[in-house]
N, C-alpha and C. Protein backbone atom coordinates (compact mmCIF):
# COMPACT_ATOMS: atom_id res chain seq x y z
N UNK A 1 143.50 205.40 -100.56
CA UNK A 1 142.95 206.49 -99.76
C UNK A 1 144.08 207.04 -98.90
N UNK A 2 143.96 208.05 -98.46
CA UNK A 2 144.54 208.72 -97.72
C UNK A 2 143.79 209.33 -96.24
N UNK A 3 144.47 210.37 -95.31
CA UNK A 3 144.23 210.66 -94.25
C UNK A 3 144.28 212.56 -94.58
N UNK A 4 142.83 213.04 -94.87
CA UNK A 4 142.66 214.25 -95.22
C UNK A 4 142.26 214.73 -93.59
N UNK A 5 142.45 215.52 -92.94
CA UNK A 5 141.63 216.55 -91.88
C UNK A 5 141.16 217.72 -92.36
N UNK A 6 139.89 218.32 -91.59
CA UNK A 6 139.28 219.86 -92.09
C UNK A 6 140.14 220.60 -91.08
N UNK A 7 140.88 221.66 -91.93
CA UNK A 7 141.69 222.75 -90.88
C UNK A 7 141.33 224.30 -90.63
N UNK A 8 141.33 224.67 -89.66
CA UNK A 8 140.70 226.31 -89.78
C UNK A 8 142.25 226.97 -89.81
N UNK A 9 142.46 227.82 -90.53
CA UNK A 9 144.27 228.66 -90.65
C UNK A 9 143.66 229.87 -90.74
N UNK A 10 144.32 230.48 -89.22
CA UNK A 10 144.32 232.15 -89.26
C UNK A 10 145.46 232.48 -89.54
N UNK A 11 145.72 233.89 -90.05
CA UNK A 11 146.60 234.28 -90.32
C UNK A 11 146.70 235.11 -89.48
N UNK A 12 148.39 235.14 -89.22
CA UNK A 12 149.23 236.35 -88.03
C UNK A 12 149.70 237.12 -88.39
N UNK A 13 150.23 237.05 -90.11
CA UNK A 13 150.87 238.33 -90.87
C UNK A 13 150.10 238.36 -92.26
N UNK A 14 151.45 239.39 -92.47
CA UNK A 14 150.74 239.77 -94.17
C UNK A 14 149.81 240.96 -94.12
N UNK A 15 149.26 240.87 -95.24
CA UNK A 15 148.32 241.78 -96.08
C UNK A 15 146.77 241.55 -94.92
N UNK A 16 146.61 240.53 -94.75
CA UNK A 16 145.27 240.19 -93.91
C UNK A 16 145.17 239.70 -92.75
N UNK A 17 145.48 239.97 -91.48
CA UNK A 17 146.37 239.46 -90.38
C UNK A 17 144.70 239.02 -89.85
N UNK A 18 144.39 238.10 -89.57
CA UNK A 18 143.01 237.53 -88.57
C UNK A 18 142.26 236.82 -89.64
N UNK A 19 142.59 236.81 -91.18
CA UNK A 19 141.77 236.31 -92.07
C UNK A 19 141.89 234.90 -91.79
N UNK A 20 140.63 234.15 -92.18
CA UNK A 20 140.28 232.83 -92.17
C UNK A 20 140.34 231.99 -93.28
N UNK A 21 140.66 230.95 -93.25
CA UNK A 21 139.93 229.67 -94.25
C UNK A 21 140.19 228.93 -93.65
N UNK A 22 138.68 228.04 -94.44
CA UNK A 22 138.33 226.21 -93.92
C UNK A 22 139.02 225.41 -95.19
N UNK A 23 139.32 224.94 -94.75
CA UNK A 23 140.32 223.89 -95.88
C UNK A 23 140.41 222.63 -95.40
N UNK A 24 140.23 221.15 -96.07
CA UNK A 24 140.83 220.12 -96.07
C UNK A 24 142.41 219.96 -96.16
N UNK A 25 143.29 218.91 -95.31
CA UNK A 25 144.85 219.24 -95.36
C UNK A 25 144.97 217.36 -95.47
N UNK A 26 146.25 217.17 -96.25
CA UNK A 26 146.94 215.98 -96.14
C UNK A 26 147.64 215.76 -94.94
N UNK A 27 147.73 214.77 -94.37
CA UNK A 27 148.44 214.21 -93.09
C UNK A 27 149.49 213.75 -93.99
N UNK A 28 150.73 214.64 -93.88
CA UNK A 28 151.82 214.05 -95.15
C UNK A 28 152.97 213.43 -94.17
N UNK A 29 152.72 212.27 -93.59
CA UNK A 29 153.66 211.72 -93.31
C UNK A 29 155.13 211.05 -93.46
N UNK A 30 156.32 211.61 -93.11
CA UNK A 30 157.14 211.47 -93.89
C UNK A 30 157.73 213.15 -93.84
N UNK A 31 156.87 213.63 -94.16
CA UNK A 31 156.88 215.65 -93.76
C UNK A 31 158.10 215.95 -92.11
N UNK A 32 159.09 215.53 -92.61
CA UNK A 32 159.50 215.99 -90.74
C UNK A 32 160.33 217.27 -90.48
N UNK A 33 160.08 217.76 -89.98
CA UNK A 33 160.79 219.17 -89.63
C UNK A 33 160.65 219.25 -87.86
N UNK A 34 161.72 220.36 -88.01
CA UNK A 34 162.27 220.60 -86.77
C UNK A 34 161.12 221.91 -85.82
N UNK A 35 160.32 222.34 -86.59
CA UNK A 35 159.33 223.30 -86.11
C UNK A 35 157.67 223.05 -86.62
N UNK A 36 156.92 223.57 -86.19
CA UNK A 36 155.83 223.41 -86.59
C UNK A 36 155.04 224.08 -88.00
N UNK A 37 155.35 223.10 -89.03
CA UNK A 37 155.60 224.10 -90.27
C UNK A 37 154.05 223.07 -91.23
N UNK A 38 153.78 223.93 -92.02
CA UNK A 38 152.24 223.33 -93.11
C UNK A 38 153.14 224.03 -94.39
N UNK A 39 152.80 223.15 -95.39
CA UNK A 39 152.48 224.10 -96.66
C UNK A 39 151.59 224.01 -97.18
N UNK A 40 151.39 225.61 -97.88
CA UNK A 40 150.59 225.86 -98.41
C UNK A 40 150.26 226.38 -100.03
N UNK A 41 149.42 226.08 -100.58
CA UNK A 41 149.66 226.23 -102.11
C UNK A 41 149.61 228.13 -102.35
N UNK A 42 149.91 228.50 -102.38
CA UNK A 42 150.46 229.79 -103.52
C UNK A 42 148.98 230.68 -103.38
N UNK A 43 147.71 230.14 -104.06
CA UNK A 43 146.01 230.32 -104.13
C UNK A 43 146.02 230.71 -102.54
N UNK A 44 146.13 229.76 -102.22
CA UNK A 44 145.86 229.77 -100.25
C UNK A 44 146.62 230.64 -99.51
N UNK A 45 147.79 230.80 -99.75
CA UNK A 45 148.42 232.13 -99.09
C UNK A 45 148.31 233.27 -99.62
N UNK A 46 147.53 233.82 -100.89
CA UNK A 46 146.98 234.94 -101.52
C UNK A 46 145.70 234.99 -100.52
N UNK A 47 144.63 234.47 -100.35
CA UNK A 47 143.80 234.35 -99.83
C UNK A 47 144.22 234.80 -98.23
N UNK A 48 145.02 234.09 -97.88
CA UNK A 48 145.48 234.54 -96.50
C UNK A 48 146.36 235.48 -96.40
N UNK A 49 146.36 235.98 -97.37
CA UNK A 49 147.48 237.75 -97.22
C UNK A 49 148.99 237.83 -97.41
N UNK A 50 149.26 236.13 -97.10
CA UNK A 50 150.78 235.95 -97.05
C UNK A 50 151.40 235.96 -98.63
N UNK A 51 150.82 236.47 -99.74
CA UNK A 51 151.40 236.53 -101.00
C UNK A 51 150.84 237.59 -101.47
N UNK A 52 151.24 238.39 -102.07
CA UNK A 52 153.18 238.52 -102.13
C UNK A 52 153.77 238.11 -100.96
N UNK A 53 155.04 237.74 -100.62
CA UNK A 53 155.50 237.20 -99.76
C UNK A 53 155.54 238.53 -98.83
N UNK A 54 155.65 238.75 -97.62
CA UNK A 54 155.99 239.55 -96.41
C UNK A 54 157.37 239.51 -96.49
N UNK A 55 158.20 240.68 -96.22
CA UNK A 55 159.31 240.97 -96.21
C UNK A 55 160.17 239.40 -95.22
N UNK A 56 159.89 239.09 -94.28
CA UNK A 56 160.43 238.45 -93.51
C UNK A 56 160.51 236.86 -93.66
N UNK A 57 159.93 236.66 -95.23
CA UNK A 57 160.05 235.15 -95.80
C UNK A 57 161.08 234.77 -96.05
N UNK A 58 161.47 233.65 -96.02
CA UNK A 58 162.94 232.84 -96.03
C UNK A 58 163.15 231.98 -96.98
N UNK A 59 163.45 231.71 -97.99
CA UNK A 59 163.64 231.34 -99.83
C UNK A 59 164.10 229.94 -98.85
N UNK A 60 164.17 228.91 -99.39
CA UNK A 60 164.81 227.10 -99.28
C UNK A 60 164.48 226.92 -100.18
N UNK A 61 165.46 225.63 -100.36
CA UNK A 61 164.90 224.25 -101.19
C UNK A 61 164.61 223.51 -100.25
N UNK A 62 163.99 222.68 -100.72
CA UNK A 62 163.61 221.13 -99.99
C UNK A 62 163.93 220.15 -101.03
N UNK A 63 164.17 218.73 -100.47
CA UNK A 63 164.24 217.89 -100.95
C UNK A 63 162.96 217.61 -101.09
N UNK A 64 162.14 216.95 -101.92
CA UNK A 64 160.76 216.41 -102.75
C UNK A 64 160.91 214.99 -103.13
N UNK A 65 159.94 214.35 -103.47
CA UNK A 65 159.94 213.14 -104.01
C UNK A 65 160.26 213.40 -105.85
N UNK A 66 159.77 214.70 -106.11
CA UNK A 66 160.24 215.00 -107.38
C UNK A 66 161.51 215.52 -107.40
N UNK A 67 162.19 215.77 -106.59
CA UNK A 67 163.63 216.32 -106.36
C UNK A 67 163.72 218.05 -105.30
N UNK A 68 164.68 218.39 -105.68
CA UNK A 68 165.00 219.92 -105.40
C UNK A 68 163.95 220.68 -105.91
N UNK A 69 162.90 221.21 -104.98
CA UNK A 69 162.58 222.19 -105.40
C UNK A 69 162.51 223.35 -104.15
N UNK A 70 161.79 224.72 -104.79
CA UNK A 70 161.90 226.50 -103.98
C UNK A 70 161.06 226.53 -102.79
N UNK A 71 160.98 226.68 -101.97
CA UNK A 71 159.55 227.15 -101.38
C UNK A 71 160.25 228.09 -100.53
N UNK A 72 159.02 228.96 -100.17
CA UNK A 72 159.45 230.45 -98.86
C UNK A 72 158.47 230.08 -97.84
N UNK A 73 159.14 230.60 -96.25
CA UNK A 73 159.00 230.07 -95.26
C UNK A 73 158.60 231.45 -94.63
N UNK A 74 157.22 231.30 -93.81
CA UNK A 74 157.14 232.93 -93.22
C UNK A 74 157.02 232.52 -91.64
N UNK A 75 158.10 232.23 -91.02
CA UNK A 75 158.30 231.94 -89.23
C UNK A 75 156.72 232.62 -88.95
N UNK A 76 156.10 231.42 -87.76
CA UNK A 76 154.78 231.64 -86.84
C UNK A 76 153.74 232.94 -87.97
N UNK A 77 153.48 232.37 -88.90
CA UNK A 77 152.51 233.16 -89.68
C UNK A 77 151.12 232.69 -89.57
N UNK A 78 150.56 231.96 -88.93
CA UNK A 78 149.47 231.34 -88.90
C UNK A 78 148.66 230.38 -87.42
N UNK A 79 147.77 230.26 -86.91
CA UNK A 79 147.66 229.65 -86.42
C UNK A 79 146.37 228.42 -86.92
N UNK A 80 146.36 227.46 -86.58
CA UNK A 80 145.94 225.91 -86.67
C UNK A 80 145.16 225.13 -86.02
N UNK A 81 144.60 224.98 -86.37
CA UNK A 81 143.43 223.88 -85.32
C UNK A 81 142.42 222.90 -86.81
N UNK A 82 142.60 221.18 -86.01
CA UNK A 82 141.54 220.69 -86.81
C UNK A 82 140.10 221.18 -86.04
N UNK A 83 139.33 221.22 -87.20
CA UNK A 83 137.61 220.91 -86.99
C UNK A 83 136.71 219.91 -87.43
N UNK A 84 135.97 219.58 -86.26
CA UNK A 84 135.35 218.53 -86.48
C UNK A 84 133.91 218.20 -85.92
N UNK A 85 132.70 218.12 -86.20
CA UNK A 85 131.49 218.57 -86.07
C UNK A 85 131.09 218.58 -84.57
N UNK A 86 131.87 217.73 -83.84
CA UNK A 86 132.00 217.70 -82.65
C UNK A 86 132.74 217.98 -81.91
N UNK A 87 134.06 218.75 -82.37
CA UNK A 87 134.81 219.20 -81.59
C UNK A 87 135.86 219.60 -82.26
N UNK A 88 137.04 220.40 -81.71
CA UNK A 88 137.83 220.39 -82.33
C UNK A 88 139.34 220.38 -81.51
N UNK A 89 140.34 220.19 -82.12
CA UNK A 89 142.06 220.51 -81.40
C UNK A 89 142.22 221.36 -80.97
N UNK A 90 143.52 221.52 -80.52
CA UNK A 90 143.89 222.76 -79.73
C UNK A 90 144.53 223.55 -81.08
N UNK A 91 144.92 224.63 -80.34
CA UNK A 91 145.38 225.87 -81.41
C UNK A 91 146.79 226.09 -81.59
N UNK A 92 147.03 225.62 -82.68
CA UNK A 92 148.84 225.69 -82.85
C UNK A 92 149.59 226.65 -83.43
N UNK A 93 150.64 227.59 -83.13
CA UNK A 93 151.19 228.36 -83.93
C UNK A 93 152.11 227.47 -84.96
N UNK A 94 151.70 228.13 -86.39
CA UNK A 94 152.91 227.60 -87.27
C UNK A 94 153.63 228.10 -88.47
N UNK A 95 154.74 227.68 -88.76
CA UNK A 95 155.08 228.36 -89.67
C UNK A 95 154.77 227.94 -91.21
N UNK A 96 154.57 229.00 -91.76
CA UNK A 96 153.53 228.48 -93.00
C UNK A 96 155.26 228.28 -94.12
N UNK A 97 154.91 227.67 -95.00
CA UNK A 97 155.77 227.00 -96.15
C UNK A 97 154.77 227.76 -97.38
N UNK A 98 155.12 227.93 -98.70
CA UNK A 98 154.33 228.94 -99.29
C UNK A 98 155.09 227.95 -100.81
N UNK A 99 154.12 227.01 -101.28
CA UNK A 99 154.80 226.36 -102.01
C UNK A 99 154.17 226.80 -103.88
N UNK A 100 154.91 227.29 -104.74
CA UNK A 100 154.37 227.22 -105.81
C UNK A 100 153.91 226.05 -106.78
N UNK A 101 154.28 224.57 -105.62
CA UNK A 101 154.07 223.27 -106.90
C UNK A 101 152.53 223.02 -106.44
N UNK A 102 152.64 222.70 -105.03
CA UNK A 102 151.76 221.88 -103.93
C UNK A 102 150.31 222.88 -104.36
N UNK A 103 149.16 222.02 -104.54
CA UNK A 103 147.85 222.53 -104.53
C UNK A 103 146.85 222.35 -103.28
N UNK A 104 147.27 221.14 -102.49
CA UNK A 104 146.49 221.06 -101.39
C UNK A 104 148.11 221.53 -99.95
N UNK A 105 146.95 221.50 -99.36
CA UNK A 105 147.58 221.96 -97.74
C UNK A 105 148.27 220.79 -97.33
N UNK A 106 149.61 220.73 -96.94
CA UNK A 106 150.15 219.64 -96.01
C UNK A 106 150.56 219.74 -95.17
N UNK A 107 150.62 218.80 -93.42
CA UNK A 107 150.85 219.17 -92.45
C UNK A 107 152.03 218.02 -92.27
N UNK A 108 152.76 218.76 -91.54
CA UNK A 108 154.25 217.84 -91.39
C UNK A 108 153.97 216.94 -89.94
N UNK A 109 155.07 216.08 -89.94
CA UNK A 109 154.97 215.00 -88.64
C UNK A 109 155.08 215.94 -87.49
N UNK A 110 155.44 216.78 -87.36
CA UNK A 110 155.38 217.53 -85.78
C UNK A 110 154.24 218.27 -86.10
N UNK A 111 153.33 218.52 -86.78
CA UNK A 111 152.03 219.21 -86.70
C UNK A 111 151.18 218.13 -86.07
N UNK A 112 150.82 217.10 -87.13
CA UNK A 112 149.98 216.47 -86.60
C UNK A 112 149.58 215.44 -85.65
N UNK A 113 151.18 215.33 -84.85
CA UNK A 113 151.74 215.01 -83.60
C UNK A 113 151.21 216.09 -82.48
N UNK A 114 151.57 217.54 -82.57
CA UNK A 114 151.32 218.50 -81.47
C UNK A 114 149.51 218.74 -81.37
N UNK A 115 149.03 218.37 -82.54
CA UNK A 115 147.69 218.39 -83.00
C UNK A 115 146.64 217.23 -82.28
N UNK A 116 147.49 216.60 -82.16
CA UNK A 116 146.62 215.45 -81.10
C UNK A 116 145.82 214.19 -82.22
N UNK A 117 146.64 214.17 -83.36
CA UNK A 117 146.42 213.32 -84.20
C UNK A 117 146.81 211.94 -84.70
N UNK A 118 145.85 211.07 -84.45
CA UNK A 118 146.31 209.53 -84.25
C UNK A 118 146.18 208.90 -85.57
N UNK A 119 146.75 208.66 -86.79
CA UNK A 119 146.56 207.85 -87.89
C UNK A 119 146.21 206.34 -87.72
N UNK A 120 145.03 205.64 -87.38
CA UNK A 120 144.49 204.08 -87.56
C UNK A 120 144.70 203.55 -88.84
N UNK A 121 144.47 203.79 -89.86
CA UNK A 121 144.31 202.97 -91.04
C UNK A 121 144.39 204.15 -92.15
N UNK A 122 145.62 204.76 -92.35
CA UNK A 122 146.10 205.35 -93.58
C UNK A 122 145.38 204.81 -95.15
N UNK A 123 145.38 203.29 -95.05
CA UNK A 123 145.07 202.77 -96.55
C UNK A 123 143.61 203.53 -96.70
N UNK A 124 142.42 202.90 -95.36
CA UNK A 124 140.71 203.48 -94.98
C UNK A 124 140.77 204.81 -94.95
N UNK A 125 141.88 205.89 -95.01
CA UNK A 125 141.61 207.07 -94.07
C UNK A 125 141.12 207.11 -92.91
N UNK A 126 141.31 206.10 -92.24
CA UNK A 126 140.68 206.11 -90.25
C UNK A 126 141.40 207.24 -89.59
N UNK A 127 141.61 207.81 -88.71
CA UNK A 127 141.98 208.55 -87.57
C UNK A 127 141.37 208.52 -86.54
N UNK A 128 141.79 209.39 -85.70
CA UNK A 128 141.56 210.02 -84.68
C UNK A 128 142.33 210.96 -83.52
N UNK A 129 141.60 211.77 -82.66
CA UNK A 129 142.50 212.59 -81.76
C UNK A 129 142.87 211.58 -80.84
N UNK A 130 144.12 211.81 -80.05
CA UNK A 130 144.30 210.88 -79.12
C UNK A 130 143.73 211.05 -77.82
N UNK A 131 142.98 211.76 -77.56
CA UNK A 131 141.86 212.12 -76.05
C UNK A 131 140.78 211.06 -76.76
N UNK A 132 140.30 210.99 -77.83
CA UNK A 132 138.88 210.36 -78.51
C UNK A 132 138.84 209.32 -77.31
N UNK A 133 137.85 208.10 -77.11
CA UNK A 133 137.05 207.24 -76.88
C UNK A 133 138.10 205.80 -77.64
N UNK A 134 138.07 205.31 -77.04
CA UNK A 134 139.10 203.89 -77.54
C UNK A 134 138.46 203.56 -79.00
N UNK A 135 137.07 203.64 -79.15
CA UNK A 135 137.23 202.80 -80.21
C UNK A 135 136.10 203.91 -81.24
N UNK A 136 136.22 205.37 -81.41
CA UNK A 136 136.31 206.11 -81.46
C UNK A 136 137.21 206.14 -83.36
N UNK A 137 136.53 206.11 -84.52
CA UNK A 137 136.89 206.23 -85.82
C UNK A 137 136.58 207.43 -86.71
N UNK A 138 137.33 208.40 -86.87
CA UNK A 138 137.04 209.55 -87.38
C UNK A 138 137.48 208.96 -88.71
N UNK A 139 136.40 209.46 -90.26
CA UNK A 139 137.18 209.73 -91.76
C UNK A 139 137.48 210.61 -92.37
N UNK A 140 138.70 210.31 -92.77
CA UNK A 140 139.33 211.12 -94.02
C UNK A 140 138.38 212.14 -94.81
N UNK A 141 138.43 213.45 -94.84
CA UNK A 141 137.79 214.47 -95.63
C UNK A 141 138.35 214.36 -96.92
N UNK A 142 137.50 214.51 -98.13
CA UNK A 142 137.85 214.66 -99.52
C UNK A 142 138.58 215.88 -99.36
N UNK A 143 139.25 215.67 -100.64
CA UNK A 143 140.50 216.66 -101.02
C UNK A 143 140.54 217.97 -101.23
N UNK A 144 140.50 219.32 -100.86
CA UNK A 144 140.58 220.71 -101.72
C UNK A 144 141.63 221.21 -102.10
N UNK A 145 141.45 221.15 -103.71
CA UNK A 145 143.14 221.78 -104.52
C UNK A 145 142.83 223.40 -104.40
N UNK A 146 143.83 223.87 -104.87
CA UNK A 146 144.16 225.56 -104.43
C UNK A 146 144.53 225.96 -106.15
């Protein structure tokens, strides 16, 4: 098992600037970057306006567990918050990653750090926010591919 969260992602640019989706995201730990960055599958940033890319996207490679691969980077294109039937995080600006391999959403170690997100038991999918109640066990949401 893994550590899925439900995420709400507005969009700040593009084709659809205020558009919404609810999406399940991987807590991809290991994900570290220097800014507050998600990727997103290709499906999901059509949906959110950001594909075709916006003039102001930025081509990389990344290193992968499968190796070198492309992705484009659109600086503060989105904003972020988990939801959760009882509450939810605060609201993060971030920069979206626009990946043609990746089918689900992944949030890097400084997302789900600024996010107020506590990983208990990665193997169970346990979590929680770190304001929660001490003993306080949120689970892992099933998966949505793009």
């Amino acid at each position: 098992m893994t550590v899925r969260v439900k995420v709400k992602i507005k969009s700040l640019k593009g084709l659809r600037v205020g558009g919404v989706i609810e999406t399940s995201s991987l807590l991809n730990t290991g994900y570290a970057g220097s800014s507050p960055e998600i990727i997103v599958p290709v499906k999901l940033a059509e949906n959110l306006g950001l594909w075709p890319l916006p003039n102001e996207a930025i081509e990389s490679i990344y290193d992968t567990a499968g190796g070198p691969a492309r992705f484009y980077m659109i600086r503060e294109a989105a904003i972020i918050q988990v939801v959760e039937e009882d509450c939810t995080s605060k609201e993060l600006v971030v920069d979206i990653v626009v990946s043609p391999l990746e089918r689900e959403v992944l949030l890097s170690d400084f997302v789900i750090g600024e996010l107020g997100i506590v990983i208990l038991n990665a193997y169970r999918g346990f979590w929680k926010f770190d304001r929660d109640d001490l003993g306080k066990i949120r689970y892992s949401k099933r998966p949505e591919l793009w």
